[in-house]
Protein backbone atom coordinates (compact mmCIF):
# COMPACT_ATOMS: atom_id res chain seq x y z
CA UNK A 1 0.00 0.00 0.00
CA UNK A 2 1.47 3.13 -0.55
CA UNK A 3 1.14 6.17 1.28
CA UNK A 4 2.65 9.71 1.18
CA UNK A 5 6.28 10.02 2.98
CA UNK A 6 7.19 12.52 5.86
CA UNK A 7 9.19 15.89 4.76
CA UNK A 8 12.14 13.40 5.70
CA UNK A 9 11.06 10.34 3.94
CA UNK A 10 12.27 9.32 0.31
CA UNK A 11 8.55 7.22 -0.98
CA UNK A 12 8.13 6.18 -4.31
CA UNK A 13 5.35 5.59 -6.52
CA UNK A 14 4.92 6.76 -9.27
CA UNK A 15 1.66 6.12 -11.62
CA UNK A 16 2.13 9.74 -13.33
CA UNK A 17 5.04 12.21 -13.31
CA UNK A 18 6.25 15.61 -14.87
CA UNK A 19 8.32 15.86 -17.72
CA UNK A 20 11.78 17.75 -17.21
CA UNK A 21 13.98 18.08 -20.89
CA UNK A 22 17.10 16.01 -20.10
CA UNK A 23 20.41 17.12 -20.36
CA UNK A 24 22.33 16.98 -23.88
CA UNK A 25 25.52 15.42 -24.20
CA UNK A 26 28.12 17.28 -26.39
CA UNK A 27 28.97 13.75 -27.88
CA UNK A 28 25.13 12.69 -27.96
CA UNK A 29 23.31 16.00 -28.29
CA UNK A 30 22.35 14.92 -32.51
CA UNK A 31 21.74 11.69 -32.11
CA UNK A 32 20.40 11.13 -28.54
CA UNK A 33 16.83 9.68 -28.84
CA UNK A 34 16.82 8.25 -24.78
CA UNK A 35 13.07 9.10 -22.88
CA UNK A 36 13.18 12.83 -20.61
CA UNK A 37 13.88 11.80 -16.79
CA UNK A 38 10.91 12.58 -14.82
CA UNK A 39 10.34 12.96 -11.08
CA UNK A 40 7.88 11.32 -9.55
CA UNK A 41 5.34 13.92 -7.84
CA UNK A 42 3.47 10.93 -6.38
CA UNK A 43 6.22 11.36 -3.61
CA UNK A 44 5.23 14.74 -2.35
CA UNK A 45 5.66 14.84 1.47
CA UNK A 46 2.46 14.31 3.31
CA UNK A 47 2.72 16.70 5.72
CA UNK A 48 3.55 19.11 2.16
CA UNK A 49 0.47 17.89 0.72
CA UNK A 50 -2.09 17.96 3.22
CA UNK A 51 -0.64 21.81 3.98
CA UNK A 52 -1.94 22.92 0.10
CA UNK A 53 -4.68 21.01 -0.20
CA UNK A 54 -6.13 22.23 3.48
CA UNK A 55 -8.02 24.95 1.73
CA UNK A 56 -9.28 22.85 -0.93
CA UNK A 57 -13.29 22.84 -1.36
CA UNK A 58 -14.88 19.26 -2.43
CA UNK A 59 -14.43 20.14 -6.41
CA UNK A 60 -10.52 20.41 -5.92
CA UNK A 61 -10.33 17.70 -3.49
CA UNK A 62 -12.05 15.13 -5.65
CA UNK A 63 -9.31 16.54 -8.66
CA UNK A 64 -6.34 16.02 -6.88
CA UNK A 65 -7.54 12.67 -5.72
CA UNK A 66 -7.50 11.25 -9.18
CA UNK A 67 -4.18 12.52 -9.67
CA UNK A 68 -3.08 9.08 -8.30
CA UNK A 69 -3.75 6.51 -5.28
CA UNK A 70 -1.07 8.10 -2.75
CA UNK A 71 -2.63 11.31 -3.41
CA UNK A 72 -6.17 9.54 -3.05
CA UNK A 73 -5.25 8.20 0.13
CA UNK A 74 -3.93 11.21 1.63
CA UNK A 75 -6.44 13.37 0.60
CA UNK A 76 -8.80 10.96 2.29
CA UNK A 77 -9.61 13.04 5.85
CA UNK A 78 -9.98 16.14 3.69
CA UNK A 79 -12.55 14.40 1.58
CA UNK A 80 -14.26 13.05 5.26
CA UNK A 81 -14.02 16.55 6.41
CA UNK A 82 -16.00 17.68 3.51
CA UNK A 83 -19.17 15.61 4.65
CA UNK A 84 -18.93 17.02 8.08
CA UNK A 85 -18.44 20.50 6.89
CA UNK A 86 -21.71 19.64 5.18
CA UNK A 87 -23.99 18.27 8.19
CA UNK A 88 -21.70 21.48 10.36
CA UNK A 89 -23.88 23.80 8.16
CA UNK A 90 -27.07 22.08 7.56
CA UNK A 91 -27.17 22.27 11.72
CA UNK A 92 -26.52 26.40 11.79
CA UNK A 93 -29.11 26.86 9.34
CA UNK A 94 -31.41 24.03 9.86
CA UNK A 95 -32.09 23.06 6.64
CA UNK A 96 -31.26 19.91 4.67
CA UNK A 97 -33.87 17.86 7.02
CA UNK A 98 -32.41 18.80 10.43
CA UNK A 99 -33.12 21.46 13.28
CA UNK A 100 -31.01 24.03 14.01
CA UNK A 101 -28.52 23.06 16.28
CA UNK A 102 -25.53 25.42 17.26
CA UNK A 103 -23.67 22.96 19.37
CA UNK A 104 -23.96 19.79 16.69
CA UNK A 105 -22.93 22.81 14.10
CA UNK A 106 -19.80 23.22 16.23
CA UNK A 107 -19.23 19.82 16.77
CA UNK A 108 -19.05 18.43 13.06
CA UNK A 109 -16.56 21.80 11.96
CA UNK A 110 -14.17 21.21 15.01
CA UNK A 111 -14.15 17.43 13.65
CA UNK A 112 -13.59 18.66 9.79
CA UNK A 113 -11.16 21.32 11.56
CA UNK A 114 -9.20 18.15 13.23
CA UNK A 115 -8.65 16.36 9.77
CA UNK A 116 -7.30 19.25 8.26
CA UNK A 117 -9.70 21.86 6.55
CA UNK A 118 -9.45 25.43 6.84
CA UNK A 119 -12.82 25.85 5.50
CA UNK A 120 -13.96 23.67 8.53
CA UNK A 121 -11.57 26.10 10.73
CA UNK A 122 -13.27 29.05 9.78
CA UNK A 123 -16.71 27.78 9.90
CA UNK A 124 -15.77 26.96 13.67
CA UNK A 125 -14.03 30.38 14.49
CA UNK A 126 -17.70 32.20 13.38
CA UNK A 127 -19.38 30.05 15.51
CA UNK A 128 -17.14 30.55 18.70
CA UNK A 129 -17.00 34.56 17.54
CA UNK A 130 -20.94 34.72 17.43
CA UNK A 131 -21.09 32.66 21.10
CA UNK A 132 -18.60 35.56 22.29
CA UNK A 133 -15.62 33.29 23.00
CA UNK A 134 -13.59 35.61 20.70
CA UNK A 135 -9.88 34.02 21.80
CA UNK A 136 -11.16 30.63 20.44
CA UNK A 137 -12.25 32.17 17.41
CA UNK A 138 -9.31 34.35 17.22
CA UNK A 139 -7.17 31.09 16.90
CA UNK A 140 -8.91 29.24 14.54
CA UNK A 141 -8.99 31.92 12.31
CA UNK A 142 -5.08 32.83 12.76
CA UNK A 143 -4.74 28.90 12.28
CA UNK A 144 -6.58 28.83 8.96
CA UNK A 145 -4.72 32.08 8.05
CA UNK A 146 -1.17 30.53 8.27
CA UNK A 147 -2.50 27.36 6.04
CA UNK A 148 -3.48 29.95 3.30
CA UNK A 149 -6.69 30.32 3.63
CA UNK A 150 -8.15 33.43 2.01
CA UNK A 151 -11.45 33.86 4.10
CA UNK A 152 -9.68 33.24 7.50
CA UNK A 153 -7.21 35.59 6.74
CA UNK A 154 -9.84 38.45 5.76
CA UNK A 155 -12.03 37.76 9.11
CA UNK A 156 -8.29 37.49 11.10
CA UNK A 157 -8.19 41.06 10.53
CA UNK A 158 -11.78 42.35 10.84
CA UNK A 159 -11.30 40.55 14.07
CA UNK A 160 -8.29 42.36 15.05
CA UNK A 161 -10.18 45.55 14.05
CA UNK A 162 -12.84 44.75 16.25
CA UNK A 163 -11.23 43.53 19.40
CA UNK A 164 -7.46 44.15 19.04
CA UNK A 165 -6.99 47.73 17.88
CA UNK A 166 -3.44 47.15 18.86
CA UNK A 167 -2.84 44.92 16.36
CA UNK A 168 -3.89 47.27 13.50
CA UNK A 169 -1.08 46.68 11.74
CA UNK A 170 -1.15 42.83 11.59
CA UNK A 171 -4.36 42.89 9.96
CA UNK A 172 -3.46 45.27 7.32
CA UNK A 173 -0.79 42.38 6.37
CA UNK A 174 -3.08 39.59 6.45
CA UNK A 175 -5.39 42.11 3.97
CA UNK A 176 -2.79 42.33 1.25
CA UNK A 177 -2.57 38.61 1.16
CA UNK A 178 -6.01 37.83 1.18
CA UNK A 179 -6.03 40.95 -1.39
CA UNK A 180 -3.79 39.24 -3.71
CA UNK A 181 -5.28 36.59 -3.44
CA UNK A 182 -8.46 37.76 -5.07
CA UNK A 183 -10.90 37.23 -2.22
CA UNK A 184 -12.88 40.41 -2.44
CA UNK A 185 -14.28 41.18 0.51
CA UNK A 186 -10.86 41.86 1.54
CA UNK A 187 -10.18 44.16 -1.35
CA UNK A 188 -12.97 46.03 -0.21
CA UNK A 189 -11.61 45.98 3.48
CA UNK A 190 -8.57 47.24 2.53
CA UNK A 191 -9.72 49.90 -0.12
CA UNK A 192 -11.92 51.28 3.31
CA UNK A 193 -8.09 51.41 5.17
CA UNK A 194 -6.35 52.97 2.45
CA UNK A 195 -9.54 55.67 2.30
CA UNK A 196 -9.96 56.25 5.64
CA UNK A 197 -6.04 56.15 6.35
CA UNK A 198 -6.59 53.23 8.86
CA UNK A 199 -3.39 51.74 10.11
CA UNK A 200 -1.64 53.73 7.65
CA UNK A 201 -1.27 56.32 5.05
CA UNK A 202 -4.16 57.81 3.20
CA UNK A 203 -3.60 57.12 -0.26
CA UNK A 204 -6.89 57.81 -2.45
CA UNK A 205 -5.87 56.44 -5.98
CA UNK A 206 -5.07 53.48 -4.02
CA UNK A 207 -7.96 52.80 -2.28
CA UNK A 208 -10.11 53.52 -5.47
CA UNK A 209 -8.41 50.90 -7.47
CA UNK A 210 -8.50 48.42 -4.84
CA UNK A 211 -12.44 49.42 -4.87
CA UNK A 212 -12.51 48.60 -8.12
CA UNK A 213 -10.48 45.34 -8.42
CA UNK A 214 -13.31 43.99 -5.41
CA UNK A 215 -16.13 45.68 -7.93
CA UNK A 216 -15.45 43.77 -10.66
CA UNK A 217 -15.18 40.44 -8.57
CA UNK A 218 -18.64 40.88 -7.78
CA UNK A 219 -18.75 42.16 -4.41
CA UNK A 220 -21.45 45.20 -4.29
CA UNK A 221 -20.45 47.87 -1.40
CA UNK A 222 -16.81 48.12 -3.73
CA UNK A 223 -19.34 49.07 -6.84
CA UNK A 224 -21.22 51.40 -4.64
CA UNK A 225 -17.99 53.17 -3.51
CA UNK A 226 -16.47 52.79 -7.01
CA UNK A 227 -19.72 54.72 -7.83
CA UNK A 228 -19.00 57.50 -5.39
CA UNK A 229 -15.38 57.79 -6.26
CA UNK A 230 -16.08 58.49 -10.05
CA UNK A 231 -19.03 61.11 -8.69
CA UNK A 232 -16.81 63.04 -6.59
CA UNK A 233 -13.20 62.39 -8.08
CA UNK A 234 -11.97 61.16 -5.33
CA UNK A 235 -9.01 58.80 -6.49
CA UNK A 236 -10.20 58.73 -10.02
CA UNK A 237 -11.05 61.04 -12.61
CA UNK A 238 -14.73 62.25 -12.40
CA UNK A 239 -16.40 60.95 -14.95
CA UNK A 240 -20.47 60.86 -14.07
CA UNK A 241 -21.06 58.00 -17.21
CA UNK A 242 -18.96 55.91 -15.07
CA UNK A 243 -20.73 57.03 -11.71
CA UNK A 244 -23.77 55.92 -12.96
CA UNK A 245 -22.70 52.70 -14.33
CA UNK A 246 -21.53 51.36 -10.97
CA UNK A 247 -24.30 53.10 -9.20
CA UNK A 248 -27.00 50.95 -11.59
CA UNK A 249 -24.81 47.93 -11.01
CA UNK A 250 -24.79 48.32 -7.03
CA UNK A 251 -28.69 48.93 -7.34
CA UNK A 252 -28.67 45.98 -9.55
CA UNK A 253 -27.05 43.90 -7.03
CA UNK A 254 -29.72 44.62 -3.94
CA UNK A 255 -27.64 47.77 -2.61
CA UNK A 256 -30.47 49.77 -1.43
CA UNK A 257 -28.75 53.17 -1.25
CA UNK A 258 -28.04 52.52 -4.96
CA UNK A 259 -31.48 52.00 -5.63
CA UNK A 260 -32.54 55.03 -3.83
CA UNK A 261 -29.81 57.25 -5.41
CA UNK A 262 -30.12 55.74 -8.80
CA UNK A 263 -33.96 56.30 -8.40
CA UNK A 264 -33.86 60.10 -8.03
CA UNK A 265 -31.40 59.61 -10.86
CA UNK A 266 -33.61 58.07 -13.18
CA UNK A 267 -36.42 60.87 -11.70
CA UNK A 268 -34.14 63.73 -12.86
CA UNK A 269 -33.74 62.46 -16.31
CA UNK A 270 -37.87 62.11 -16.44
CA UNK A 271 -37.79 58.30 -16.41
CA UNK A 272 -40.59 57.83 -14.30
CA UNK A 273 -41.29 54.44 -14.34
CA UNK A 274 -38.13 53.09 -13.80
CA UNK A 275 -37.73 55.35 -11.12
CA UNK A 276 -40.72 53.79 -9.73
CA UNK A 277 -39.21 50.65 -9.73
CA UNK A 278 -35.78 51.00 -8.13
CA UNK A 279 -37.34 53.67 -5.53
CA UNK A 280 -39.50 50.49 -4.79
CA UNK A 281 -36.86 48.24 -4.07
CA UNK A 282 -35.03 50.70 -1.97
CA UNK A 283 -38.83 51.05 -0.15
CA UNK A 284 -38.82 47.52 0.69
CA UNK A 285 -35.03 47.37 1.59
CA UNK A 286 -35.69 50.05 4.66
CA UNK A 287 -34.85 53.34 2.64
CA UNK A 288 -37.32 55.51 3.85
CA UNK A 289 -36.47 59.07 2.12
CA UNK A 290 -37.21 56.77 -1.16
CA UNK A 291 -41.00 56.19 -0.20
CA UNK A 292 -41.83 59.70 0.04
CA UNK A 293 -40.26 60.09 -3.64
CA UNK A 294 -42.10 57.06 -4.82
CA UNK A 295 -45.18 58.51 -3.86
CA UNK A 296 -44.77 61.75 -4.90
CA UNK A 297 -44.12 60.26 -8.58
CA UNK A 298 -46.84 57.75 -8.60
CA UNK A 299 -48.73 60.98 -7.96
CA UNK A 300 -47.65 62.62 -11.17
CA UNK A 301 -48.36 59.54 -12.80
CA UNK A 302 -51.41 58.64 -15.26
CA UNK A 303 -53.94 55.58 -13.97
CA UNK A 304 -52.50 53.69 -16.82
């Protein structure tokens, strides 16, 4: 049976492998028609493997287990800590057939969290955060930070924002590599810094391209401030088209005070019924200013 080696082991098995070009012979170099050495990849440390694939979701982890049976086998607790990641949320939200059970939550991610996942880790750390235990989730998320996961790095430092202010610094760190690492919320966390000159310098044109980078990913308070930034220059060159193309996109998205803003837009221009519309959504999201606009439209409006 084989099984991944320690960092100090020397394992071999090797079912697939990399090509490297082999060296050419000054003697041989024309006529040499000898097969490339490969290395056999099969042979990755455990400890090495179960370290990158710790932030794997179930789609990666079923990949890499096909890539051949020592990877299978290793991957193995990752795969087991998938299904309890699973049942961990079906118990916080209490769907799936269960009842909502905090404790049972807990239970399955500390068990996924013991066979390696980070996802599992940071599943746990919310939990213990939200119960008010905020050292146990402090550690779990520092934990899953260190393993390279993006999402535990990102709340690591909204944590330390919250409850360490002395540690300002730190989390400003972990933001650039969650940053650069494309998670977006992140982006947006640090564009806020680099606005508000949080932890350290004020830098505008900064802070509006990092807005931007987490707009595009999808993530809707950067399009709202990417909005703002192109309405009042600020870190960008004003430029109301663009203003009003992230400003519809926000509202697009379910930001209310893009609704309500690109409402009295669409009101200005004498677009009335589309006005209606978004002024309606930002009604129903708790905008209240937008009602009494609403109204006072519907009351210019014909029956039909």
């Amino acid at each position: 049976m084989t099984w991944p080696c320690n960092s100090d082991g020397n394992h071999h098995f090797a079912p697939l492998s990399f090509s490297r070009k082999p060296k050419e012979s000054p003697t041989l170099a024309k006529s040499s028609t000898s097969p490339p050495k490969s290395s056999d990849f099969s042979a990755l440390p455990y400890d090495v493997l179960a370290r990158i694939a710790a932030p794997f979701a179930l789609p990666s982890l079923k990949t890499a287990s096909l890539v051949c049976r020592a990877w299978r086998d290793a991957l193995k607790p990752l795969r087991e800590a998938m299904v309890l990641l699973k049942w961990g949320r079906r118990f916080r939200s209490g769907r799936g057939g269960v009842k909502a059970n905090s404790k049972k939550a807990l239970d399955c991610f500390l068990k996924g969290a013991a066979r390696g996942s980070t996802l599992a880790m940071v599943a746990a750390a919310s939990i213990y955060w939200g119960m008010g235990k905020k050292g146990q989730g402090i550690a779990w998320y520092r934990l899953a930070a260190e393993l390279g996961d993006h999402t535990g790095q990102c709340n690591l430092a909204i944590c330390y924002f919250q409850a360490y202010p002395s540690k300002t610094r730190e989390a400003i760190g972990w933001l650039y590599q969650a940053s650069f690492g494309g998670h977006v919320r992140a982006q947006y966390q640090l564009a806020l810094c680099l606005h508000q000159g949080r932890g350290m310098e004020r830098s505008l044109p900064e802070a509006a391209r990092w807005y931007i980078r987490a707009a595009e990913g999808g993530y809707v308070h950067a399009m709202y401030n990417t909005s703002l930034c192109y309405l009042m220059g600020e870190g960008l060159a004003q430029s109301n088209r663009l203003a009003r193309k992230w400003m519809k996109r926000a509202a697009d998205h379910g930001h209310s005070k893009a609704q309500f803003k690109h409402g009295l837009c669409l009101f200005s221009e004498g677009d009335m019924m589309k006005a209606v519309v978004y002024l309606e959504l930002a009604t129903l999201a708790g905008e209240r200013a937008a009602a009494d606009v609403k109204n006072f439209i519907l009351q210019q409006l014909s029956a039909t």
